[in-house]
N, C-alpha and C. Protein backbone atom coordinates (compact mmCIF):
# COMPACT_ATOMS: atom_id res chain seq x y z
N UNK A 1 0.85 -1.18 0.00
CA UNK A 1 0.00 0.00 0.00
C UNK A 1 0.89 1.23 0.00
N UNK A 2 0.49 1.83 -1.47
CA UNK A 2 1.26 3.42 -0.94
C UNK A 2 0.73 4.63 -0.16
N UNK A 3 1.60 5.58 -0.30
CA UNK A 3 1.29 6.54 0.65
C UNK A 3 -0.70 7.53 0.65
N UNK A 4 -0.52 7.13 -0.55
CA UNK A 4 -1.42 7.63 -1.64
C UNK A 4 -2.45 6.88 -1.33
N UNK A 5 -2.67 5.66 -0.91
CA UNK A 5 -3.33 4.99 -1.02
C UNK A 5 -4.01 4.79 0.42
N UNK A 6 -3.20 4.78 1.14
CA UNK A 6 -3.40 4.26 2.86
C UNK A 6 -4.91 5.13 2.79
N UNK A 7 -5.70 4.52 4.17
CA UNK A 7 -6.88 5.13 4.33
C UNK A 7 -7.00 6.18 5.33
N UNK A 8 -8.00 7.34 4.55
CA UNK A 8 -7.76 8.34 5.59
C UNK A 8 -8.27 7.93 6.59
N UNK A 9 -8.91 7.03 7.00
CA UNK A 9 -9.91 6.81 8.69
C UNK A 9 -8.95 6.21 8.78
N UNK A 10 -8.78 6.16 10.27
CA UNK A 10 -8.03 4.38 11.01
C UNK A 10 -8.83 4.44 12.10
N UNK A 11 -9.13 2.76 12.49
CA UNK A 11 -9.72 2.58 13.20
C UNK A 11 -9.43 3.20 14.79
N UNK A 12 -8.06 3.24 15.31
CA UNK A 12 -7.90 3.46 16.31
C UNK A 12 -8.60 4.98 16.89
N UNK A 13 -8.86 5.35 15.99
CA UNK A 13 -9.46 7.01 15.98
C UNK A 13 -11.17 7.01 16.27
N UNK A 14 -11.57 5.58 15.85
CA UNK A 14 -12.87 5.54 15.70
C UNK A 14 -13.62 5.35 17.02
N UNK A 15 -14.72 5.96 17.08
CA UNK A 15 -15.63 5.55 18.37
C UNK A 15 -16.17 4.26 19.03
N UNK A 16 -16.60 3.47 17.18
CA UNK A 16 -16.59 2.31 17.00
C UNK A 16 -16.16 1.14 17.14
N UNK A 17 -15.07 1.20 17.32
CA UNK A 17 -13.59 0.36 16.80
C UNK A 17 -13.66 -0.31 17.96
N UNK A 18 -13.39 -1.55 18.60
CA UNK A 18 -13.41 -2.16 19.81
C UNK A 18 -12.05 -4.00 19.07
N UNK A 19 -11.79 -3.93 20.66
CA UNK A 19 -10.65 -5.23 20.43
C UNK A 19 -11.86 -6.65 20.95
N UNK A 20 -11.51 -7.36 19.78
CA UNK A 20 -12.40 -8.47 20.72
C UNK A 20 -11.80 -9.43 21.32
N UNK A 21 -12.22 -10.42 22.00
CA UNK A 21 -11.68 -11.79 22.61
C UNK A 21 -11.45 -13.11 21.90
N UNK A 22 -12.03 -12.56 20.71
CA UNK A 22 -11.65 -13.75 19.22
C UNK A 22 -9.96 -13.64 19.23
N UNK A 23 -9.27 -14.75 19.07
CA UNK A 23 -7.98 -15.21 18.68
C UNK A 23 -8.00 -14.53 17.04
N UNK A 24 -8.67 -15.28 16.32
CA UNK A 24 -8.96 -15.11 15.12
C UNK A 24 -9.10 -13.99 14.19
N UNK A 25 -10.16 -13.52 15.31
CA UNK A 25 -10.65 -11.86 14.85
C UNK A 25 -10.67 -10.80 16.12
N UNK A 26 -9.61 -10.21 15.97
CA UNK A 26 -9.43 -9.66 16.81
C UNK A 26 -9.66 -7.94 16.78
N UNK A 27 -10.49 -7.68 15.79
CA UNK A 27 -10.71 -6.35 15.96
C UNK A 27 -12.59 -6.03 15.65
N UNK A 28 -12.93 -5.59 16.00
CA UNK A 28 -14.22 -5.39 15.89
C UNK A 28 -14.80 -4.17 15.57
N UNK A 29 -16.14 -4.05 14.63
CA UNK A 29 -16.32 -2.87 14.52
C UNK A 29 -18.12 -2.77 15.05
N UNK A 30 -18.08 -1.64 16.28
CA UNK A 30 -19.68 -2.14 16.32
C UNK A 30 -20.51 -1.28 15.56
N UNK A 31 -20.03 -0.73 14.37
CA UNK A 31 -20.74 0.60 13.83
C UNK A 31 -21.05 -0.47 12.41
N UNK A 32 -20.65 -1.10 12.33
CA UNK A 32 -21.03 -2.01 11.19
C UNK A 32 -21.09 -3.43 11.02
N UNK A 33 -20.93 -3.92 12.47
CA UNK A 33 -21.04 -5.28 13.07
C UNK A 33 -20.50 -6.18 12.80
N UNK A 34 -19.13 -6.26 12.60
CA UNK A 34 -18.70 -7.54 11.96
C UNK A 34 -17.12 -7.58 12.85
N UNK A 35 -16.35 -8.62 12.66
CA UNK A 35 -14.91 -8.49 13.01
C UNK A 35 -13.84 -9.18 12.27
N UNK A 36 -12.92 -9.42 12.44
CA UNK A 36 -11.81 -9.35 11.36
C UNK A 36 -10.46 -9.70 12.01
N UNK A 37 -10.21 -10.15 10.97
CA UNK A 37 -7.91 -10.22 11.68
C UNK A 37 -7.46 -9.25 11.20
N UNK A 38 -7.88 -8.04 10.31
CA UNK A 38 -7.18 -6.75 10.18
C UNK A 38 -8.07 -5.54 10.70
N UNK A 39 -7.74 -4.66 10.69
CA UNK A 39 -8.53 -3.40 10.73
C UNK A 39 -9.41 -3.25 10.11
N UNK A 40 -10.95 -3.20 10.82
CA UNK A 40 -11.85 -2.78 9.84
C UNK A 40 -12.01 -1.82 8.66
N UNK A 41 -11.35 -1.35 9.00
CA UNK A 41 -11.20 0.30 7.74
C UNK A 41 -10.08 -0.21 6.84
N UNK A 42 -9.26 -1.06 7.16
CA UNK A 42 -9.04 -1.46 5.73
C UNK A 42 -9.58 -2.95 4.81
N UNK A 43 -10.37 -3.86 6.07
CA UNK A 43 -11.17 -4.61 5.15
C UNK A 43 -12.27 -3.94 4.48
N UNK A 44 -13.09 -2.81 5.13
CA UNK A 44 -14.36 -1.96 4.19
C UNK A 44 -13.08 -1.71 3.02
N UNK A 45 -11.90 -0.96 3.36
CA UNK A 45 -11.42 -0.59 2.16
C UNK A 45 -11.35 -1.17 1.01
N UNK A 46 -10.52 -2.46 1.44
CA UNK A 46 -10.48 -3.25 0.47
C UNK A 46 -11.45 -4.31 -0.40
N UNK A 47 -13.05 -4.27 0.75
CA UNK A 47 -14.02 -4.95 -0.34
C UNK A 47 -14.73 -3.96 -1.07
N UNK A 48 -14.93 -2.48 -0.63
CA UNK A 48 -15.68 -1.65 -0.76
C UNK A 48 -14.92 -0.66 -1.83
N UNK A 49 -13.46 -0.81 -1.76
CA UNK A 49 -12.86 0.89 -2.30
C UNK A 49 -12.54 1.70 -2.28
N UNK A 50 -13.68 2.03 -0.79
CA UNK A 50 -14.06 3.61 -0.06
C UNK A 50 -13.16 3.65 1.11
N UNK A 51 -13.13 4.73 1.64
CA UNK A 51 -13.21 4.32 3.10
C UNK A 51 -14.86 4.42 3.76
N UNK A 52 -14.30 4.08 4.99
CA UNK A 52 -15.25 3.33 5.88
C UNK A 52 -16.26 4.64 5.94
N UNK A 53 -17.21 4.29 5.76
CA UNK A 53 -18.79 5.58 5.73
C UNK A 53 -19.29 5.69 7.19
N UNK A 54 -18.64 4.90 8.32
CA UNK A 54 -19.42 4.84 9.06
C UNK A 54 -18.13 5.34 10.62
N UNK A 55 -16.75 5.96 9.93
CA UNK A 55 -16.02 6.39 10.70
C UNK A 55 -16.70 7.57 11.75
N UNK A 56 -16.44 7.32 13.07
CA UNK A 56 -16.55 8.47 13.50
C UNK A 56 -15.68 9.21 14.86
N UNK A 57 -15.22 10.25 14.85
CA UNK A 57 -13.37 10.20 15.50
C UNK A 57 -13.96 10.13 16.93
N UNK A 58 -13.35 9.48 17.60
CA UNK A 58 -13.40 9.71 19.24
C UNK A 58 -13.37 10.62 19.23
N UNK A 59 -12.64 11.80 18.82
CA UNK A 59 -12.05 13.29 19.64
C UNK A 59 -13.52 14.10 19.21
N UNK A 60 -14.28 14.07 18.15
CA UNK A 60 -15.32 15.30 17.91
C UNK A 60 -16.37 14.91 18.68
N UNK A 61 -17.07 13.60 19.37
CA UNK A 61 -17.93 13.58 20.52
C UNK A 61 -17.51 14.39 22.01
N UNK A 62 -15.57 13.99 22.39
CA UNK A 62 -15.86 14.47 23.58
C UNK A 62 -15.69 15.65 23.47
N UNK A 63 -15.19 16.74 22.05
CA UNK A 63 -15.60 18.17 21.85
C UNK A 63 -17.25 18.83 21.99
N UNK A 64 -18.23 17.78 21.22
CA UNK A 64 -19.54 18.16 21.42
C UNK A 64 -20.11 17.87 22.89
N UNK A 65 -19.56 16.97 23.53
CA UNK A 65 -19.96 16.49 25.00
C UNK A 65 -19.36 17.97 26.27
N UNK A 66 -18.62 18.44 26.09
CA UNK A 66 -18.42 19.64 26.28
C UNK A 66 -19.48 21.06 26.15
């Protein structure tokens, strides 16, 4: 993957994004329900194209929670 290419979301940023207790699949996304052995935002990437439609950053809730 080039530079060009990488996705602008990453999960670790996401609100969503959770680690699960799967060996297997160890990352989870609960904004689109599924889990994975890579990062969700780059499996949406890579079946979808896009990035992930359903990113949303930790940091702009606890700005609006303010």
């Amino acid at each position: 993957m080039t530079r060009s290419d990488a996705p602008k979301v990453n999960c670790w940023n996401c609100r969503y994004f959770e680690i699960s207790w799967d060996r297997n699949f160890r990352y989870q996304c609960k904004k689109l329900g599924f889990k994975s052995s890579v990062l969700p935002c780059i499996e949406v990437r890579s079946s979808d194209g896009r990035d992930c439609l359903g990113f949303q950053s930790k940091t702009e809730n606890r700005k609006r929670e303010k």
